[in-house]
Protein backbone atom coordinates (compact mmCIF):
# COMPACT_ATOMS: atom_id res chain seq x y z
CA UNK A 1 -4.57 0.45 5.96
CA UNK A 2 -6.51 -2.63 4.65
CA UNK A 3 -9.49 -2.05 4.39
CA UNK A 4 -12.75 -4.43 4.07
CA UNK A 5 -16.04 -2.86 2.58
CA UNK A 6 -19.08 -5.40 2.68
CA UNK A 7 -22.01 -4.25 -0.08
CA UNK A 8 -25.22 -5.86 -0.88
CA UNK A 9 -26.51 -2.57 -2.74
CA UNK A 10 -29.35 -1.87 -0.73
CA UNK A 11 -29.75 2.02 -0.12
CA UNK A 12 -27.37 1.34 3.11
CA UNK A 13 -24.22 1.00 0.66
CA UNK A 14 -24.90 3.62 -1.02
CA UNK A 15 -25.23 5.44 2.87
CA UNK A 16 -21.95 4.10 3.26
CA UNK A 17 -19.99 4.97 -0.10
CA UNK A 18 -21.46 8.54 0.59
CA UNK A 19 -19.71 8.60 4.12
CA UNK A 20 -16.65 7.33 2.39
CA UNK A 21 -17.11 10.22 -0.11
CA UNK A 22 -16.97 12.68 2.67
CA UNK A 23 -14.39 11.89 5.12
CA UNK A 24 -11.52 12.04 3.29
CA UNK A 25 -9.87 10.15 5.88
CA UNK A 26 -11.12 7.13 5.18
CA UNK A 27 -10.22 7.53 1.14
CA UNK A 28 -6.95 7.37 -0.89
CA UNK A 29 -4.66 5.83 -2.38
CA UNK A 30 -3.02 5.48 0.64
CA UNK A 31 -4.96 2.60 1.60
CA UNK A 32 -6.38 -1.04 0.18
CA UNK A 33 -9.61 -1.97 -0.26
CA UNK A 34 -11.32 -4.71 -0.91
CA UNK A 35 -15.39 -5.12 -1.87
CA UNK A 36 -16.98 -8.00 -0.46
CA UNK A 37 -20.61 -8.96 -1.87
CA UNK A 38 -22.54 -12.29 -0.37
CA UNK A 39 -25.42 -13.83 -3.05
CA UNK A 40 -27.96 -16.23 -0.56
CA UNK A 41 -27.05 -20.12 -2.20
CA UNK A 42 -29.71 -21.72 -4.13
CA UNK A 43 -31.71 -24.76 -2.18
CA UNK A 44 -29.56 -27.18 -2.15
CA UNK A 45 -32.13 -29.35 -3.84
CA UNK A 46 -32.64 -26.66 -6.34
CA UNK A 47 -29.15 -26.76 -6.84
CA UNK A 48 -28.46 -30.26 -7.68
CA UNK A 49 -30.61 -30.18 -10.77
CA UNK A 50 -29.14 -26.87 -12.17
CA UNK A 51 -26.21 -27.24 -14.67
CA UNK A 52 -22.88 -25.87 -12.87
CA UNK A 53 -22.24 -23.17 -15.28
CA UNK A 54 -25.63 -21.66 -15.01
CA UNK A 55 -25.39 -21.96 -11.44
CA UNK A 56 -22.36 -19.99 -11.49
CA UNK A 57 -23.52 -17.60 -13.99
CA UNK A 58 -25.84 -16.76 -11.69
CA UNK A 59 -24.29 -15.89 -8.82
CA UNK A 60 -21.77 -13.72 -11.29
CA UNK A 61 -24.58 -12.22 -12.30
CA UNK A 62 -26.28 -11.54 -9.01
CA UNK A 63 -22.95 -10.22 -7.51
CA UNK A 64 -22.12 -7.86 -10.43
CA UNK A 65 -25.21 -6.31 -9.99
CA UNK A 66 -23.91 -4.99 -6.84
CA UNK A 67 -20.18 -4.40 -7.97
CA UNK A 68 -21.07 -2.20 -10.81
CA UNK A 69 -22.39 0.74 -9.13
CA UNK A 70 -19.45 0.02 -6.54
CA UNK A 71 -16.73 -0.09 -9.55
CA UNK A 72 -18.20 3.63 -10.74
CA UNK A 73 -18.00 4.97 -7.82
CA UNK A 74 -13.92 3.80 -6.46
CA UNK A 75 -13.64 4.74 -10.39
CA UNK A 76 -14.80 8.26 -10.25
CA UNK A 77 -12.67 8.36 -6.63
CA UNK A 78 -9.77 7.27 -8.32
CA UNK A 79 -9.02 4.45 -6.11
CA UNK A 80 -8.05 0.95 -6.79
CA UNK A 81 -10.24 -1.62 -5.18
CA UNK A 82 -10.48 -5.64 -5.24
CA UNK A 83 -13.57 -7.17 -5.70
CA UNK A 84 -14.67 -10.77 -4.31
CA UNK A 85 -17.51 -12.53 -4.43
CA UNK A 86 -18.91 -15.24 -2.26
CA UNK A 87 -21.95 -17.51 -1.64
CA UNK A 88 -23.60 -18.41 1.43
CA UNK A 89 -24.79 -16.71 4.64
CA UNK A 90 -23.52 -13.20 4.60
CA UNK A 91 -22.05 -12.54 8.12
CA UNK A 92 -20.02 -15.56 8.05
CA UNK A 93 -18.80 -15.02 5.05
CA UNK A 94 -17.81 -11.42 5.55
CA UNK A 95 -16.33 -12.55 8.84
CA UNK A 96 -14.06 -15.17 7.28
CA UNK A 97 -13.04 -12.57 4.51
CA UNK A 98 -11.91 -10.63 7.66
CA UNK A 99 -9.98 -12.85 9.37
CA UNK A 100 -8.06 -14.47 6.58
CA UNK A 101 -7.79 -10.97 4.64
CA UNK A 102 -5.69 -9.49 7.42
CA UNK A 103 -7.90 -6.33 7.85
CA UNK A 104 -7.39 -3.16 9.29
CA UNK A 105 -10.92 -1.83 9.75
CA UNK A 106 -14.50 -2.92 8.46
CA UNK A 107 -16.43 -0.79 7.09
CA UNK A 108 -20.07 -1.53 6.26
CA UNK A 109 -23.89 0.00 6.12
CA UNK A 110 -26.54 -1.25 7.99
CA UNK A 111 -29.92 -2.28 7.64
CA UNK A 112 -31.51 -2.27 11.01
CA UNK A 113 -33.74 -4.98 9.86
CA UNK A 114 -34.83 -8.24 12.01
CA UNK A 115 -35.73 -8.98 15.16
CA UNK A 116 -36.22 -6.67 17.82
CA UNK A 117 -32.96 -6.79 19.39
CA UNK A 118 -30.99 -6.45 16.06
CA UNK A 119 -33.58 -3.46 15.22
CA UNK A 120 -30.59 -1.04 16.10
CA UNK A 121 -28.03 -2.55 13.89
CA UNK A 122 -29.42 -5.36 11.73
CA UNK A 123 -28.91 -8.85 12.06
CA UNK A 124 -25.68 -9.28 9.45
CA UNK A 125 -24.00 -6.32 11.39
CA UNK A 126 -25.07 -7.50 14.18
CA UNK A 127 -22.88 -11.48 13.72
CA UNK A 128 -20.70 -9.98 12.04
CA UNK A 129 -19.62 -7.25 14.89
CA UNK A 130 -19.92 -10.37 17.24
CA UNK A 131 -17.89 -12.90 15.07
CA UNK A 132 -15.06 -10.18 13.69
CA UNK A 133 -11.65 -9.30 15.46
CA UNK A 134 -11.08 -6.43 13.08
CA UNK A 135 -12.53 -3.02 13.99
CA UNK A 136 -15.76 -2.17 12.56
CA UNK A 137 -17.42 0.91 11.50
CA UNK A 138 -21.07 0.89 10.89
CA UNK A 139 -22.71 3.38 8.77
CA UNK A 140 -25.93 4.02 9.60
């Protein structure tokens, strides 16, 4: 199974890499993941007086932060995982890392921040779960 694991390191991943930890189900070789982090853009006007390569560095940077806890863990598990990085609003990109990925299941924390009606779920879950034809499991 292919398998698509959204982090932003907030105590919610960890949530999440802890229910991986103990379903055995859901870990193994016998399946293919791949860890997505989102880093917010910089203003656009900010942006345009940056230098590229800092720019870039810093949204390596920013996502790395997040991967290296991630790396330990599918380390200490044993398990191969791919890591991408992208930048821009987080449930679209997640959702387009779904569909063109060819994913067998979603499987992400949530936050339960926002407004009230995304108090339940958070907002991110919340688009993405609306805009996603693969199966999702939230991890609350």
């Amino acid at each position: 199974m292919k398998i698509l694991v959204p982090a932003d390191g907030s105590p919610y991943t960890k949530r999440m890499l802890a229910y991986l930890a103990a379903h055995d189900e859901w870990l193994g070789s016998q399946h293919q993941y791949t860890v997505i982090t989102v880093v917010p853009a910089v203003p656009p006007r900010a942006a345009a007086v940056l230098d590229k390569a800092m720019l870039k560095s810093h949204y390596d940077d920013e996502a790395e932060k997040v991967f290296k806890p991630i790396r330990t863990f599918f380390n200490r598990q044993k398990i191969a995982a791919e890591f991408v990085a992208k930048v821009g609003p987080a449930a679209d990109q997640i959702t387009a890392q779904a569909k063109k990925g060819g994913y067998d299941l979603l499987i992400m924390g949530s936050h339960g921040h926002g407004t009230l009606g995304n108090l339940v779920l958070g907002s991110v879950a919340t688009k993405v779960m609306a805009g996603c034809e693969v199966p999702v499991l939230l991890v609350r």
